[in-house]
Every structure is written in C-alpha cells, then in structure tokens.
C-alpha atoms as a PDB file:
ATOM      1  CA  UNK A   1     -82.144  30.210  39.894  1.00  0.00           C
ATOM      2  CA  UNK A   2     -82.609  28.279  42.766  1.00  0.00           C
ATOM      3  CA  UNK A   3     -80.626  27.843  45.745  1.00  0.00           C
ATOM      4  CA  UNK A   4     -77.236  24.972  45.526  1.00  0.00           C
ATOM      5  CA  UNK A   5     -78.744  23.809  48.787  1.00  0.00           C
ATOM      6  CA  UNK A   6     -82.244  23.383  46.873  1.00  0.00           C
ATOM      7  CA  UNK A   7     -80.711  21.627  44.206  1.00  0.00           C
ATOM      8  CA  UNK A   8     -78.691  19.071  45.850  1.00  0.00           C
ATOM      9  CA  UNK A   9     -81.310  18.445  48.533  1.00  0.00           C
ATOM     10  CA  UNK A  10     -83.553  17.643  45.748  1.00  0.00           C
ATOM     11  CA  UNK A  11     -81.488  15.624  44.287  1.00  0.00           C
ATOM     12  CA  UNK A  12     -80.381  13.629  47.686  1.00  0.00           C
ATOM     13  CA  UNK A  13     -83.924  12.937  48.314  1.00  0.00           C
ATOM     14  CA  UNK A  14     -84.615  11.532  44.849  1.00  0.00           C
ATOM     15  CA  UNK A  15     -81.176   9.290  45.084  1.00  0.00           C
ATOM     16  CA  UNK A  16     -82.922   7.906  48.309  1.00  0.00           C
ATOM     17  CA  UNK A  17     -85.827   7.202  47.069  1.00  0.00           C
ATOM     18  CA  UNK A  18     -84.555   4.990  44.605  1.00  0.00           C
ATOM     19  CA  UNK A  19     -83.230   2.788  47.282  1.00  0.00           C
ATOM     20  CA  UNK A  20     -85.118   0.074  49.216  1.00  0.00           C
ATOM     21  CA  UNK A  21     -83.684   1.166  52.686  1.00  0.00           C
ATOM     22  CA  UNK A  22     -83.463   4.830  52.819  1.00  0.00           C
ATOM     23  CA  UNK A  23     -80.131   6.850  53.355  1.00  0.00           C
ATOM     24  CA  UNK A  24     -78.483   7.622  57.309  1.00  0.00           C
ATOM     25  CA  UNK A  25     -78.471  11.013  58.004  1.00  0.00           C
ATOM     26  CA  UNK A  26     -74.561  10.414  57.170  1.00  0.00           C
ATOM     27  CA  UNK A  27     -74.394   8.937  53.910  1.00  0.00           C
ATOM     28  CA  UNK A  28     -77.230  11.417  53.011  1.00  0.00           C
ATOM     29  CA  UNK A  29     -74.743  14.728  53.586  1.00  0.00           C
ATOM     30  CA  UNK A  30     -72.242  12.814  51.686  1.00  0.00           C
ATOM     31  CA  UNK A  31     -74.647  12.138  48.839  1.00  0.00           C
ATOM     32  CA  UNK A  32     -75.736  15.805  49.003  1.00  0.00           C
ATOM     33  CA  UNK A  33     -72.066  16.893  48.913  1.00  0.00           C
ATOM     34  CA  UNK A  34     -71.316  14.685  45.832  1.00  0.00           C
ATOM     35  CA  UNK A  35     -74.221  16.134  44.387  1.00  0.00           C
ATOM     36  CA  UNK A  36     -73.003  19.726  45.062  1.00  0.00           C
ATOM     37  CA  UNK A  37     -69.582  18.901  43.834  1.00  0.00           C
ATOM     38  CA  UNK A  38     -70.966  17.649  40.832  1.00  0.00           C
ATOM     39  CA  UNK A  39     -73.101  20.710  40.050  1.00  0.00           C
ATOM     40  CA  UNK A  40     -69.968  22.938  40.356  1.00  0.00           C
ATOM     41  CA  UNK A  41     -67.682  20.763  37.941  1.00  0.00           C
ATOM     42  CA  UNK A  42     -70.493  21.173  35.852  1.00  0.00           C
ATOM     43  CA  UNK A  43     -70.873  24.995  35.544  1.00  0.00           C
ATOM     44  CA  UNK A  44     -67.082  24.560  35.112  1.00  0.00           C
ATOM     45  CA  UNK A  45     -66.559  22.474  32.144  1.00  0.00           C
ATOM     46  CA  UNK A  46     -69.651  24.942  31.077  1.00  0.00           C
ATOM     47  CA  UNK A  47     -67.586  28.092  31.406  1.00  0.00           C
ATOM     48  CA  UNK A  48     -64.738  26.423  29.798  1.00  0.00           C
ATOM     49  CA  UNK A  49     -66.812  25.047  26.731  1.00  0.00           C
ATOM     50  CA  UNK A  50     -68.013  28.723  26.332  1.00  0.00           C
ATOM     51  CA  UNK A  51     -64.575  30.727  26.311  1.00  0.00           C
ATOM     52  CA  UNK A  52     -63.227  28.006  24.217  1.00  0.00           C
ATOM     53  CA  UNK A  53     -65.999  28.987  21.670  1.00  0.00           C
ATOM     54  CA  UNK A  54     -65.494  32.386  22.021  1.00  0.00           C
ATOM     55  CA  UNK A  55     -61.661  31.957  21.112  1.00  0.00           C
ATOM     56  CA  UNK A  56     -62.236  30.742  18.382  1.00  0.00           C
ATOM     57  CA  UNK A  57     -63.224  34.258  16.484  1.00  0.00           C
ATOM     58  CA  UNK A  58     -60.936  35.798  13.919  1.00  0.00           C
ATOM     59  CA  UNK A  59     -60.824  39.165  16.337  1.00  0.00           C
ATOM     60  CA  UNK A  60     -58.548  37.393  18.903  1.00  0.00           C
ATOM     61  CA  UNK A  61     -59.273  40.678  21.168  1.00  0.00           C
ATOM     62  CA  UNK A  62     -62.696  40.935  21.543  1.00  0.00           C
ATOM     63  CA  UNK A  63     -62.573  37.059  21.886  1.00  0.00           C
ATOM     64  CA  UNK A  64     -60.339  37.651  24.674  1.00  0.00           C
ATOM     65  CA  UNK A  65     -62.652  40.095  26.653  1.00  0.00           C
ATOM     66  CA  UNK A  66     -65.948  37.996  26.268  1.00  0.00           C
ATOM     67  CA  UNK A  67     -64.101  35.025  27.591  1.00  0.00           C
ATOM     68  CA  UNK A  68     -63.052  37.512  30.336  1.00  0.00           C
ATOM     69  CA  UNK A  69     -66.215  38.281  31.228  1.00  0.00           C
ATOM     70  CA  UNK A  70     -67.427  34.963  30.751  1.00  0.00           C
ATOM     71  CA  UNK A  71     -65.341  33.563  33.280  1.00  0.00           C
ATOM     72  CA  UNK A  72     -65.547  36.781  35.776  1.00  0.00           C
ATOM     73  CA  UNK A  73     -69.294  35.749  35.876  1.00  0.00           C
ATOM     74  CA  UNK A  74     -68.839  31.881  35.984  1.00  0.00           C
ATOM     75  CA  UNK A  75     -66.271  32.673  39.153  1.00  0.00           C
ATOM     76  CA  UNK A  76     -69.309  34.822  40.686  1.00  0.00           C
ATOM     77  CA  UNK A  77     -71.480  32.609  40.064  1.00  0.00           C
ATOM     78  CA  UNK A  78     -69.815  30.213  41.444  1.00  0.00           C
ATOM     79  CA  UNK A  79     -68.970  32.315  44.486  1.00  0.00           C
ATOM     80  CA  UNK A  80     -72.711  33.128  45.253  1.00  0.00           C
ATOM     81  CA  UNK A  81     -73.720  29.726  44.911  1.00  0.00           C
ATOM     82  CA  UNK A  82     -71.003  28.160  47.501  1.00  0.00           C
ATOM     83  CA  UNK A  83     -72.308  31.027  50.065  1.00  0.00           C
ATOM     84  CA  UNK A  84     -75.897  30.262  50.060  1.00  0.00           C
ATOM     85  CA  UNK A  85     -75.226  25.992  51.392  1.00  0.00           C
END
C-alpha cells in the first residue's frame, strides 16, 4: 500500500495540473490536507459498510467478533497511515 503522503501528493499535483495557474505552496498543503482528510473518511465509511454487513448474520456472536476485528484493523490502519505524513 503506498504511503498517505504518496497518495495525497499525487493527488495535489494532479488537482494542479488541472488548473491554468498552478497552486501556492499554501493552497497546495491545504489541497493535500483535504485530500488526506478525504482518504481517511473514506476507509471510514469503508469499515462501517463492512461491520454493518457482517451484522447482519443470523449468529449475532461471531458477527460481533468479525466486526471487532474489522474495526481493530480499520483503527490500525488508520493509525499507521496518519504516522507515516
């Protein structure tokens, strides 16, 4: 997986590109930091879309412990990926 830096550096230099006069230093952090806010809402609403699927089984208990460990791995995920900016 790459790097959250990677990914919203990518993505901040695409956004630029699209425009005719190319982003200040300034507005290009607060691009990349939209970016990186965005990509963490998104693994969110992920996570959430997955335990709600796994709640759904008749056996409420093991339902109960993979949407445990889903979201144990979604928070280190998430951890991991907000260290390496």
């Amino acid at each position: 997986m790459e790097k959250l830096q990677t990914i919203t550096d990518k993505a901040t230099k695409e956004i630029n590109e699209v425009f005719v006069k190319p982003l200040t230093a300034a507005q290009a952090e607060k691009v990349r930091v939209i970016v990186e806010t965005t990509v963490v809402r998104a693994l969110l609403e992920g996570q959430h879309r997955a335990v709600d699927a796994c709640l759904q089984y008749r056996d409420k208990n093991v339902a109960q412990k993979i949407a445990d460990s889903i979201r144990n791995k979604n928070d280190v995920l998430i951890a991991n990926l907000s260290s390496m900016r």
